[in-house]
N, C-alpha and C. Protein backbone atom coordinates (compact mmCIF):
# COMPACT_ATOMS: atom_id res chain seq x y z
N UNK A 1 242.96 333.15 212.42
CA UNK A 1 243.78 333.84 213.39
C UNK A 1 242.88 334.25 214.55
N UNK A 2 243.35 334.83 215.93
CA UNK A 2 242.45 334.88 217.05
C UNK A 2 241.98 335.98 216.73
N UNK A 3 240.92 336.77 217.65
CA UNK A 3 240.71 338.03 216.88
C UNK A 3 241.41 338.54 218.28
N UNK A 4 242.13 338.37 219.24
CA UNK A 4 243.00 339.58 219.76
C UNK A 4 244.07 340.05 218.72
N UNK A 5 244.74 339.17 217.97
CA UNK A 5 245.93 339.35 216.67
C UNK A 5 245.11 340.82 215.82
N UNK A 6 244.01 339.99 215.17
CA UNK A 6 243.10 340.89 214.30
C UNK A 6 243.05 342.26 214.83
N UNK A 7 242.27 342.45 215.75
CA UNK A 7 241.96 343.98 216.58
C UNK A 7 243.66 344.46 216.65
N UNK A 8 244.10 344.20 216.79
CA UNK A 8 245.39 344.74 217.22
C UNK A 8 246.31 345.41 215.99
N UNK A 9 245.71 343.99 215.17
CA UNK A 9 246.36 344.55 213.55
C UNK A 9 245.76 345.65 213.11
N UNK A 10 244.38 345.79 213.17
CA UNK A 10 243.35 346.70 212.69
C UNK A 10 243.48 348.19 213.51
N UNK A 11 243.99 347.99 214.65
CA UNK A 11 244.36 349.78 215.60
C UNK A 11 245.74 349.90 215.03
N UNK A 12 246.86 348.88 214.84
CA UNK A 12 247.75 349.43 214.04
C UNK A 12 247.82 349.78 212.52
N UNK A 13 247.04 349.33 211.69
CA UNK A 13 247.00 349.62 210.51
C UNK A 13 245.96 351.12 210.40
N UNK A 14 245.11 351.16 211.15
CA UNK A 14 244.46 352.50 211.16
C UNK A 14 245.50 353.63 211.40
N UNK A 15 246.12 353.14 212.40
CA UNK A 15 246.97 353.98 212.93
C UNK A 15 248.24 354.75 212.16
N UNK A 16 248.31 353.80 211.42
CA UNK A 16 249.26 353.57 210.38
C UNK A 16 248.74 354.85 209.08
N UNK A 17 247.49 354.41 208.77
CA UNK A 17 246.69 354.96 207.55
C UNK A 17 246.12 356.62 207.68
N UNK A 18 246.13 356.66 209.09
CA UNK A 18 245.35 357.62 209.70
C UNK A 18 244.97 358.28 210.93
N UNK A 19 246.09 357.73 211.88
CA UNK A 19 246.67 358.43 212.82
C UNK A 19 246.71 360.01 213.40
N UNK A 20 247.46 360.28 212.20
CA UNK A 20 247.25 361.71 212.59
C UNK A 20 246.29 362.68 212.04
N UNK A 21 245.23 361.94 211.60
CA UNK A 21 243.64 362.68 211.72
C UNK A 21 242.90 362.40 212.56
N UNK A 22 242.93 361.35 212.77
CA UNK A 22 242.27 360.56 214.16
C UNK A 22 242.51 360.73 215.57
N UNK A 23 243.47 360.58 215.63
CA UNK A 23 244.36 360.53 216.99
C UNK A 23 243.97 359.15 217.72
N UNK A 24 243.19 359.52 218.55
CA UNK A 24 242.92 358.37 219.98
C UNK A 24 241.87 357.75 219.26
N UNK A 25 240.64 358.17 218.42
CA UNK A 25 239.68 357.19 217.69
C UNK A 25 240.18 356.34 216.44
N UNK A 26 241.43 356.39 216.29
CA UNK A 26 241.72 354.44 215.32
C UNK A 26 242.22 353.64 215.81
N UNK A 27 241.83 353.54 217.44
CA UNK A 27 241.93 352.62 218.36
C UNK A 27 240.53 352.20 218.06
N UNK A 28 239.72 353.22 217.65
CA UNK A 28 238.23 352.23 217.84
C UNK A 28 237.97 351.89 216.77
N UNK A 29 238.16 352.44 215.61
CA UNK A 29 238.16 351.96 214.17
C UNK A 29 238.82 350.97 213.92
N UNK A 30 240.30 350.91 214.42
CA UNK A 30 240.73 349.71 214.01
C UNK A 30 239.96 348.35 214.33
N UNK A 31 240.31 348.55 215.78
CA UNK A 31 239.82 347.22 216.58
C UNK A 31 238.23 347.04 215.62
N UNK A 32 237.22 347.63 215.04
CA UNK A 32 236.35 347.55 214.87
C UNK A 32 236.40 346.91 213.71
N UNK A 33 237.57 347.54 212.75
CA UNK A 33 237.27 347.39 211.20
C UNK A 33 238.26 345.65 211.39
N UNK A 34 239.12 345.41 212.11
CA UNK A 34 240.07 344.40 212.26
C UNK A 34 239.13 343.34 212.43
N UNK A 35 238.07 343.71 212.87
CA UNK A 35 236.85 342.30 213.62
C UNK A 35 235.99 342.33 212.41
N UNK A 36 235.56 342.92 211.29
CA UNK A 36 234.40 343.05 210.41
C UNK A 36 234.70 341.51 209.92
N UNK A 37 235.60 341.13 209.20
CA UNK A 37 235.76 340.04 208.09
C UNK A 37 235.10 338.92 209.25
N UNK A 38 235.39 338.86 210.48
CA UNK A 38 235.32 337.29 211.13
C UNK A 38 233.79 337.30 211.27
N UNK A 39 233.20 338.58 211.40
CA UNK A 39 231.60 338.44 211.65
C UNK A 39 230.55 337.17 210.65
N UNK A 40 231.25 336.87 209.92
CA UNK A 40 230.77 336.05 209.52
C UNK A 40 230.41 334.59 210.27
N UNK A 41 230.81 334.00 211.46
CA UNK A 41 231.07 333.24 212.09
C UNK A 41 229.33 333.37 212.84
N UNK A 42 228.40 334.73 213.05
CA UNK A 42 227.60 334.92 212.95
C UNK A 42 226.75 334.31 212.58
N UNK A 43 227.12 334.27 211.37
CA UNK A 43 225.80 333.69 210.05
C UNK A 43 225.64 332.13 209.90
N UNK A 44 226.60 331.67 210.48
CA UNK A 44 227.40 330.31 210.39
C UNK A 44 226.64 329.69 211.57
N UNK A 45 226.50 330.36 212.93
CA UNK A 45 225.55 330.35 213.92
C UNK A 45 224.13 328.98 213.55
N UNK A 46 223.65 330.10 212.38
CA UNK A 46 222.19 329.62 211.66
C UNK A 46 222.48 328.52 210.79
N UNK A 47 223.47 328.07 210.48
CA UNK A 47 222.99 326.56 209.83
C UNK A 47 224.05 325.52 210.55
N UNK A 48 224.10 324.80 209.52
CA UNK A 48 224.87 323.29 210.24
C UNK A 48 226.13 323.46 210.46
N UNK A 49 226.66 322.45 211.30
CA UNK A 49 228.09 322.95 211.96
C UNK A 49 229.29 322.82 210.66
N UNK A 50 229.27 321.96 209.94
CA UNK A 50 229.89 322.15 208.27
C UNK A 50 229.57 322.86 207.60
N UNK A 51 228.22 323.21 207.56
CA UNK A 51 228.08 324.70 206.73
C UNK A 51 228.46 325.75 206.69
N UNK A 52 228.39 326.05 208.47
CA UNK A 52 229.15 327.66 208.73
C UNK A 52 230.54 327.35 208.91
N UNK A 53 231.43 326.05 208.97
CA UNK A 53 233.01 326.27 208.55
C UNK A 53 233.12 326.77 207.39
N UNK A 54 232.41 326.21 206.41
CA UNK A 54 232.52 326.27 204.90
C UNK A 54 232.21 327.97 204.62
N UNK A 55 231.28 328.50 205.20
CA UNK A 55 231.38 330.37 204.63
C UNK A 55 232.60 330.70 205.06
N UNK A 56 233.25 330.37 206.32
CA UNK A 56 233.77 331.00 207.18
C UNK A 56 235.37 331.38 206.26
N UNK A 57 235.21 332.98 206.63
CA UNK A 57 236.48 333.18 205.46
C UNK A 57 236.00 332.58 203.77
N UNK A 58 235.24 333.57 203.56
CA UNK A 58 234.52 332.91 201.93
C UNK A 58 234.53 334.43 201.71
N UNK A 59 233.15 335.09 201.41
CA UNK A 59 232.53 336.13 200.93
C UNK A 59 233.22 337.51 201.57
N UNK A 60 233.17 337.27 202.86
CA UNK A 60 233.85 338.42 203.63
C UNK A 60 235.05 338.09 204.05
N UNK A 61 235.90 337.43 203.36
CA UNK A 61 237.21 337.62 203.18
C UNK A 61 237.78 337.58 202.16
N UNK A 62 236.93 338.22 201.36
CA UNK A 62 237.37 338.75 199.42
C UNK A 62 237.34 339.75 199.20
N UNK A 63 238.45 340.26 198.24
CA UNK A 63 238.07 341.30 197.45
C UNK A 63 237.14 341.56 197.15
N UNK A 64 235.92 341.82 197.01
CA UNK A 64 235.05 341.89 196.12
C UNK A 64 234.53 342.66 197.36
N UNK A 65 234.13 341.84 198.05
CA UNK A 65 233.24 342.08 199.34
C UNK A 65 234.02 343.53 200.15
N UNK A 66 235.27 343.78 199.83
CA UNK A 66 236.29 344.78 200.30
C UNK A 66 235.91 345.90 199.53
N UNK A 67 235.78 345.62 198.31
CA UNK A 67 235.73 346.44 197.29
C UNK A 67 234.12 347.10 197.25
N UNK A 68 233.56 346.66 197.86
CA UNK A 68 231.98 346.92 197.98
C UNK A 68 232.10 347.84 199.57
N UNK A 69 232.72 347.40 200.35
CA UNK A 69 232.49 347.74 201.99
C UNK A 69 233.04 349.13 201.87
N UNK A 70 234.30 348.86 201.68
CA UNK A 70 235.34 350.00 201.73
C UNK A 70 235.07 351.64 201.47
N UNK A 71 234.09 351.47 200.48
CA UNK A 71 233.70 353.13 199.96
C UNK A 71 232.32 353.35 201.14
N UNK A 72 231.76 352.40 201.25
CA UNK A 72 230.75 352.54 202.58
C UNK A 72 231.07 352.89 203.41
N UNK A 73 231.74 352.10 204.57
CA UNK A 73 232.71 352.75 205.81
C UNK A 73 233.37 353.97 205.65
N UNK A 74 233.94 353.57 204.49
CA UNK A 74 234.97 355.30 203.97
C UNK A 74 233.70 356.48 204.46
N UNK A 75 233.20 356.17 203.34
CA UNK A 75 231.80 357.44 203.36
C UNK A 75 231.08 358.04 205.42
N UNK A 76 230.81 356.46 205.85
CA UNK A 76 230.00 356.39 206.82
C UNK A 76 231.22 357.41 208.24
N UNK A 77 232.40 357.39 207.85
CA UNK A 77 233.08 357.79 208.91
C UNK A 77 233.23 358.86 209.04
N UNK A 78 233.72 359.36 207.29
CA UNK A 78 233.81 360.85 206.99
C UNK A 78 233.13 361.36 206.95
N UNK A 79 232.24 361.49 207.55
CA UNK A 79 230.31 361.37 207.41
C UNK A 79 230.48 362.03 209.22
N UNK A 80 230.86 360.95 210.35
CA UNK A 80 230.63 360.90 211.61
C UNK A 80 232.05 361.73 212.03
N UNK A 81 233.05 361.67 211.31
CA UNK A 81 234.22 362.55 211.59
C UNK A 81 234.75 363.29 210.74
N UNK A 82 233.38 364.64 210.34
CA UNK A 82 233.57 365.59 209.79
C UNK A 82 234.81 366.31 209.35
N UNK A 83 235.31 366.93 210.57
CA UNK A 83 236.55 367.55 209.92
C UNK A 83 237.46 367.19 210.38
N UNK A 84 237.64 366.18 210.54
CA UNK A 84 239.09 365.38 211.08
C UNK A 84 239.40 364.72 209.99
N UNK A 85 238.34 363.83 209.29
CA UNK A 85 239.21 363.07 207.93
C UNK A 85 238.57 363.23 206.65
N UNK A 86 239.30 362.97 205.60
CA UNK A 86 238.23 362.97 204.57
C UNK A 86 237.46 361.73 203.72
N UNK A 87 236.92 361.65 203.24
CA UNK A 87 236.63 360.61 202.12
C UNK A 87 237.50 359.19 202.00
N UNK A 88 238.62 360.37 201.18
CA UNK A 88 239.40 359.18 200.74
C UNK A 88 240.56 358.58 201.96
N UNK A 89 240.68 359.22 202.79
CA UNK A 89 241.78 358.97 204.07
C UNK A 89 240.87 358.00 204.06
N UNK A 90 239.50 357.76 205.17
CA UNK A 90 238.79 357.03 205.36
C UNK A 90 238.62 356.07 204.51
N UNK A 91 238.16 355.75 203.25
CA UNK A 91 238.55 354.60 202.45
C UNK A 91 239.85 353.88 202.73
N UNK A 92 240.97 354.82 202.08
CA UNK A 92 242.00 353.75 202.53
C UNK A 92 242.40 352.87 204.17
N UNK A 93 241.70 353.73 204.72
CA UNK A 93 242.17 353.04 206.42
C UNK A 93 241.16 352.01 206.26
N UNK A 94 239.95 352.05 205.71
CA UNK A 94 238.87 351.04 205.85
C UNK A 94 239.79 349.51 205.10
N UNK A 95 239.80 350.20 203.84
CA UNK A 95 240.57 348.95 202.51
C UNK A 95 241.67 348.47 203.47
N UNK A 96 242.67 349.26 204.22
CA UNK A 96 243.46 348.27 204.02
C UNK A 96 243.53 347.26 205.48
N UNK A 97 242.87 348.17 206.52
CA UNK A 97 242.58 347.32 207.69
C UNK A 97 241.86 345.77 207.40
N UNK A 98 240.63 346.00 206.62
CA UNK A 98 240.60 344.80 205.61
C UNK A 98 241.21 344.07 205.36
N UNK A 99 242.19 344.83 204.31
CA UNK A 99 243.50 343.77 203.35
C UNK A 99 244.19 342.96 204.53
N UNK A 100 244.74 343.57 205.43
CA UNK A 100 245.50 342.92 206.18
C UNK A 100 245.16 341.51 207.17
N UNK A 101 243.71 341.75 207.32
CA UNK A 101 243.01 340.72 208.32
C UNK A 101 243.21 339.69 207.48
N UNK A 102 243.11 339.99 206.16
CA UNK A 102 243.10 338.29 205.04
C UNK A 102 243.85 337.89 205.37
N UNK A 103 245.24 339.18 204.82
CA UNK A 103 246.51 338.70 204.31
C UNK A 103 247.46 337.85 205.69
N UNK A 104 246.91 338.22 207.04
CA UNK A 104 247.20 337.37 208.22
C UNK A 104 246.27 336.05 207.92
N UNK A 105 245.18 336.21 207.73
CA UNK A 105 244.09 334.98 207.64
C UNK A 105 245.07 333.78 206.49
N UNK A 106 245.85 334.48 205.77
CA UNK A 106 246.10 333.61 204.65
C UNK A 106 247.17 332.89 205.02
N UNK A 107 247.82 333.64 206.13
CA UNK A 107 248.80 332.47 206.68
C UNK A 107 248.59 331.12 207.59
N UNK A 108 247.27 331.21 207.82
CA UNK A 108 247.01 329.93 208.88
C UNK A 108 246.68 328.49 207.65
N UNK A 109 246.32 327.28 208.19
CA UNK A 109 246.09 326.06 207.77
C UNK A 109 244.79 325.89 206.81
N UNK A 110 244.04 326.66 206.95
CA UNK A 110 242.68 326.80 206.55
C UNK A 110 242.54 328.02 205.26
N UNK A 111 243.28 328.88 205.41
CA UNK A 111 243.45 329.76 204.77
C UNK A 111 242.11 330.90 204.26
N UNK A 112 241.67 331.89 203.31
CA UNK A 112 240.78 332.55 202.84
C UNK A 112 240.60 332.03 201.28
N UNK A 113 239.27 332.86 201.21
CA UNK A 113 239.10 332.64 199.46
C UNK A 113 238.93 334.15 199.47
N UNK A 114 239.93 334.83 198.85
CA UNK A 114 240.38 336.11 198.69
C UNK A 114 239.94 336.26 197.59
N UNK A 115 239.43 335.32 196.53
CA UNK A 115 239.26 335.98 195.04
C UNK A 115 237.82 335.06 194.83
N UNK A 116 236.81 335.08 195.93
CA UNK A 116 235.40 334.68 195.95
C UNK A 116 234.84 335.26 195.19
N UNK A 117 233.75 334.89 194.35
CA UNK A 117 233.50 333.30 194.27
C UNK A 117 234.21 332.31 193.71
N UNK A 118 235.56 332.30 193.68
CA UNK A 118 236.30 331.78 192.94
C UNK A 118 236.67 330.54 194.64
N UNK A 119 236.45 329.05 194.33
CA UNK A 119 236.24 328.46 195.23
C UNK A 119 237.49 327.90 196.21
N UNK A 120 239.20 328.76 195.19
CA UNK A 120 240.07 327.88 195.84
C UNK A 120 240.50 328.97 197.29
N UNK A 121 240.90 328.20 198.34
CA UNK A 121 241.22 329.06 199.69
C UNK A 121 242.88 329.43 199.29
N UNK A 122 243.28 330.44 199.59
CA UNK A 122 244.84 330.58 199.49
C UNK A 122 245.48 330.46 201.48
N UNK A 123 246.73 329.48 201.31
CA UNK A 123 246.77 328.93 202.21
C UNK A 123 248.27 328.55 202.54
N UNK A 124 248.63 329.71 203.20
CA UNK A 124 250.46 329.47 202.83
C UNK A 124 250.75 328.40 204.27
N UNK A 125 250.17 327.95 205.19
CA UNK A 125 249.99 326.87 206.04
C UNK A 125 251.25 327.23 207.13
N UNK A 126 251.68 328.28 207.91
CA UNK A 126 252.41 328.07 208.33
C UNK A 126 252.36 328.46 209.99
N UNK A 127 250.82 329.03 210.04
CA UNK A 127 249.91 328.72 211.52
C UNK A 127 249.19 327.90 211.32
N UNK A 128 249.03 326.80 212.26
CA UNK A 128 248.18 326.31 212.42
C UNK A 128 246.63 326.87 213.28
N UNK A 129 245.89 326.80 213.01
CA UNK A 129 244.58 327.43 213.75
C UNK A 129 243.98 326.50 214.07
């Protein structure tokens, strides 16, 4: 998916999650946390042009990798926005801004591997990208 879709999903799902602790900053969280999964495209940079298709949407577009991030960011925010949110607010806006970037990712032609390292992509094909 493009990442204007993504960012957009990611300020509404913050917004959604955590809005009214935030106010005007899960415009920046979102857009921020909405862009994390594609950074991989990064890493893809450094090797061959089939290699970095092949991560792309692998590791950081799994559970696992969600399930690892999520209490980090959670922590790192409620951390930087003391008494506006807590802990767990912050987790869930992190998790599900996440969830959602897949669960759009999973509708295009190419699809994610949401249950990495498990090698199959889920791929309901009904964007083409």
């Amino acid at each position: 998916m493009d990442s204007f879709t993504q960012i957009v999903l990611g300020i509404a799902t913050a917004e959604l999650v955590a809005g009214k602790k935030l106010q005007n900053k899960t415009f920046l969280y979102g857009a921020i946390l909405g862009t994390i999964p594609d950074l991989d495209i990064l890493i893809g940079k450094f090797m061959s042009d089939v290699d970095g298709v092949a991560i792309h949407r692998g590791l950081s577009h799994s559970l696992l990798f969600f399930l690892m991030l999520a209490p980090l960011l959670g922590w790192l925010i409620s951390k930087i926005e003391k008494t506006k949110i807590d802990f767990k607010s912050a987790f869930w806006m992190v998790f599900w801004c996440l969830i959602t970037h897949v669960s759009l990712d999973m509708f295009t032609s190419w699809g994610t591997q949401i249950l990495w390292p498990l090698e199959y992509r889920f791929a309901l094909k009904t964007i083409f990208v």
